[in-house]
C-alpha atoms as a PDB file:
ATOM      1  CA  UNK A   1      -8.568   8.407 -16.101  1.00  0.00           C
ATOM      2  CA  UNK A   2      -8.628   9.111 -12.359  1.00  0.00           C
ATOM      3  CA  UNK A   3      -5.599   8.792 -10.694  1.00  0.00           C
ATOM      4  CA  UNK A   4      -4.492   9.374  -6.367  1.00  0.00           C
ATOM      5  CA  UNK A   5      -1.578  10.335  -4.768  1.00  0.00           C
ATOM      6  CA  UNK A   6       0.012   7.809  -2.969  1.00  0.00           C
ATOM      7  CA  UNK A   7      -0.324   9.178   0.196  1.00  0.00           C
ATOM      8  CA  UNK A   8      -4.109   8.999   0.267  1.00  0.00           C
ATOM      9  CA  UNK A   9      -3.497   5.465  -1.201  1.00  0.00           C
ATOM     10  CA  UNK A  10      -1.240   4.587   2.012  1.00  0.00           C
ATOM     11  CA  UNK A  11      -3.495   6.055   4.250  1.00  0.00           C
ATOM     12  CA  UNK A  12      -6.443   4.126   3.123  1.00  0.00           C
ATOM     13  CA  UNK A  13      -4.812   0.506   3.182  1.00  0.00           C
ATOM     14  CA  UNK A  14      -3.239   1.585   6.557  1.00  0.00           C
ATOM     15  CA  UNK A  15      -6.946   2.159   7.651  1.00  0.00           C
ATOM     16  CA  UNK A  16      -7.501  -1.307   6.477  1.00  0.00           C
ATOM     17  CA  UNK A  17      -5.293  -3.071   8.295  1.00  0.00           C
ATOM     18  CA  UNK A  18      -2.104  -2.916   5.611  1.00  0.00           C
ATOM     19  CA  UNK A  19       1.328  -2.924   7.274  1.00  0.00           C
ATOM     20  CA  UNK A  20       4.207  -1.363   5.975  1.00  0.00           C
ATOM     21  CA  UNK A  21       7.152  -3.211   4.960  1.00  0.00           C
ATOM     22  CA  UNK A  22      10.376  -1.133   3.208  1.00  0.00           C
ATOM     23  CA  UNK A  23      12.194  -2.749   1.151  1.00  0.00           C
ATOM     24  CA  UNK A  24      13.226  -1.838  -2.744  1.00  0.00           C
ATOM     25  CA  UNK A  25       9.738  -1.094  -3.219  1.00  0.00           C
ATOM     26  CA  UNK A  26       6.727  -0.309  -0.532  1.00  0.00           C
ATOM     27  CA  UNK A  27       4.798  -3.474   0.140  1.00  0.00           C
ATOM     28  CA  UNK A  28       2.193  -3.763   1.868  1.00  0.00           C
ATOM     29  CA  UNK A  29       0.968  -6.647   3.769  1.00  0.00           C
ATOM     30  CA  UNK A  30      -2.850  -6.994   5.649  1.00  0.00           C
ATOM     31  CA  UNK A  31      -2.632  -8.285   9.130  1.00  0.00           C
ATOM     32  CA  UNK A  32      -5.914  -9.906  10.705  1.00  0.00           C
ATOM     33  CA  UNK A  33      -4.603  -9.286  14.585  1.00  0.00           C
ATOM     34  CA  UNK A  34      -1.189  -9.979  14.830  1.00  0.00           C
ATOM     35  CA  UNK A  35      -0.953 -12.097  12.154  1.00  0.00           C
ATOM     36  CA  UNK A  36       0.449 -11.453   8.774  1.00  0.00           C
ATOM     37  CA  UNK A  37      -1.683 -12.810   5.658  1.00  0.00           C
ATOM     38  CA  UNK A  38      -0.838 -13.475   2.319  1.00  0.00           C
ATOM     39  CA  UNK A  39      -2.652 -10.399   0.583  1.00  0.00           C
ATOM     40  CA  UNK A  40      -0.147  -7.833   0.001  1.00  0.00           C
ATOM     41  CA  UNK A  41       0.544  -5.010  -2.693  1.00  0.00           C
ATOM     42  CA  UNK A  42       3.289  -2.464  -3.617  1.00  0.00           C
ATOM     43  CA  UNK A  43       4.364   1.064  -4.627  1.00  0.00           C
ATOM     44  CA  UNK A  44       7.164   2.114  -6.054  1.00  0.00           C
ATOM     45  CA  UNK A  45       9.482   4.379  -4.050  1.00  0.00           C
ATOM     46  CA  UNK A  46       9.257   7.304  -7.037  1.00  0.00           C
ATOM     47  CA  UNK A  47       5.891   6.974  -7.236  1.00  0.00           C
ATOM     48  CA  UNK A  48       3.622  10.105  -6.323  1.00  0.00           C
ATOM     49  CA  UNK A  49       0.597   9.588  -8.284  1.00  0.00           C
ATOM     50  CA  UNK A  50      -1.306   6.491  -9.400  1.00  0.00           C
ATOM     51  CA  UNK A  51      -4.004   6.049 -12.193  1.00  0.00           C
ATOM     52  CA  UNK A  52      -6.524   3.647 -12.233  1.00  0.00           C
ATOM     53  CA  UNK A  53      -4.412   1.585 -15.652  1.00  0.00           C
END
Protein backbone atom coordinates (compact mmCIF):
# COMPACT_ATOMS: atom_id res chain seq x y z
CA UNK A 1 0.00 0.00 0.00
CA UNK A 2 1.67 3.28 -0.98
CA UNK A 3 0.99 6.01 1.06
CA UNK A 4 2.38 10.29 0.89
CA UNK A 5 2.89 12.72 3.29
CA UNK A 6 0.61 15.35 3.24
CA UNK A 7 2.81 17.90 2.43
CA UNK A 8 3.71 16.54 -0.99
CA UNK A 9 -0.12 15.96 -1.24
CA UNK A 10 -0.69 19.89 -0.57
CA UNK A 11 1.89 20.84 -2.74
CA UNK A 12 0.62 18.97 -5.66
CA UNK A 13 -3.16 20.20 -5.53
CA UNK A 14 -1.69 23.71 -4.82
CA UNK A 15 0.16 23.20 -8.22
CA UNK A 16 -3.20 22.44 -9.57
CA UNK A 17 -4.95 25.21 -8.82
CA UNK A 18 -6.41 23.96 -5.11
CA UNK A 19 -6.92 26.80 -2.61
CA UNK A 20 -6.62 26.49 0.88
CA UNK A 21 -9.41 26.97 3.14
CA UNK A 22 -8.85 26.30 7.27
CA UNK A 23 -11.39 25.37 8.94
CA UNK A 24 -11.88 22.08 11.39
CA UNK A 25 -10.36 20.19 8.73
CA UNK A 26 -8.08 21.37 5.52
CA UNK A 27 -10.29 21.71 2.48
CA UNK A 28 -9.38 22.33 -0.45
CA UNK A 29 -11.19 24.02 -3.15
CA UNK A 30 -9.96 24.32 -7.23
CA UNK A 31 -10.28 27.77 -8.58
CA UNK A 32 -10.44 28.19 -12.54
CA UNK A 33 -9.19 32.14 -12.38
CA UNK A 34 -10.71 33.77 -9.69
CA UNK A 35 -13.45 31.74 -9.40
CA UNK A 36 -14.14 29.11 -6.88
CA UNK A 37 -15.65 25.65 -8.26
CA UNK A 38 -17.39 23.03 -6.71
CA UNK A 39 -14.51 20.29 -6.67
CA UNK A 40 -12.99 20.34 -3.37
CA UNK A 41 -11.30 17.73 -0.92
CA UNK A 42 -9.95 17.56 2.69
CA UNK A 43 -7.27 16.52 5.20
CA UNK A 44 -7.45 16.14 8.49
CA UNK A 45 -5.46 18.52 10.71
CA UNK A 46 -3.50 15.27 12.48
CA UNK A 47 -2.93 13.84 9.46
CA UNK A 48 0.83 13.34 8.28
CA UNK A 49 0.66 10.46 6.05
CA UNK A 50 -1.97 9.18 3.62
CA UNK A 51 -2.39 5.67 1.96
CA UNK A 52 -3.92 5.02 -1.10
CA UNK A 53 -7.32 3.03 1.11
Amino acid sequence: MATLKTLEIKRGLQRKGFREDNRDHKFYFLYLGDKRTSVRTKISHGETEIDDG
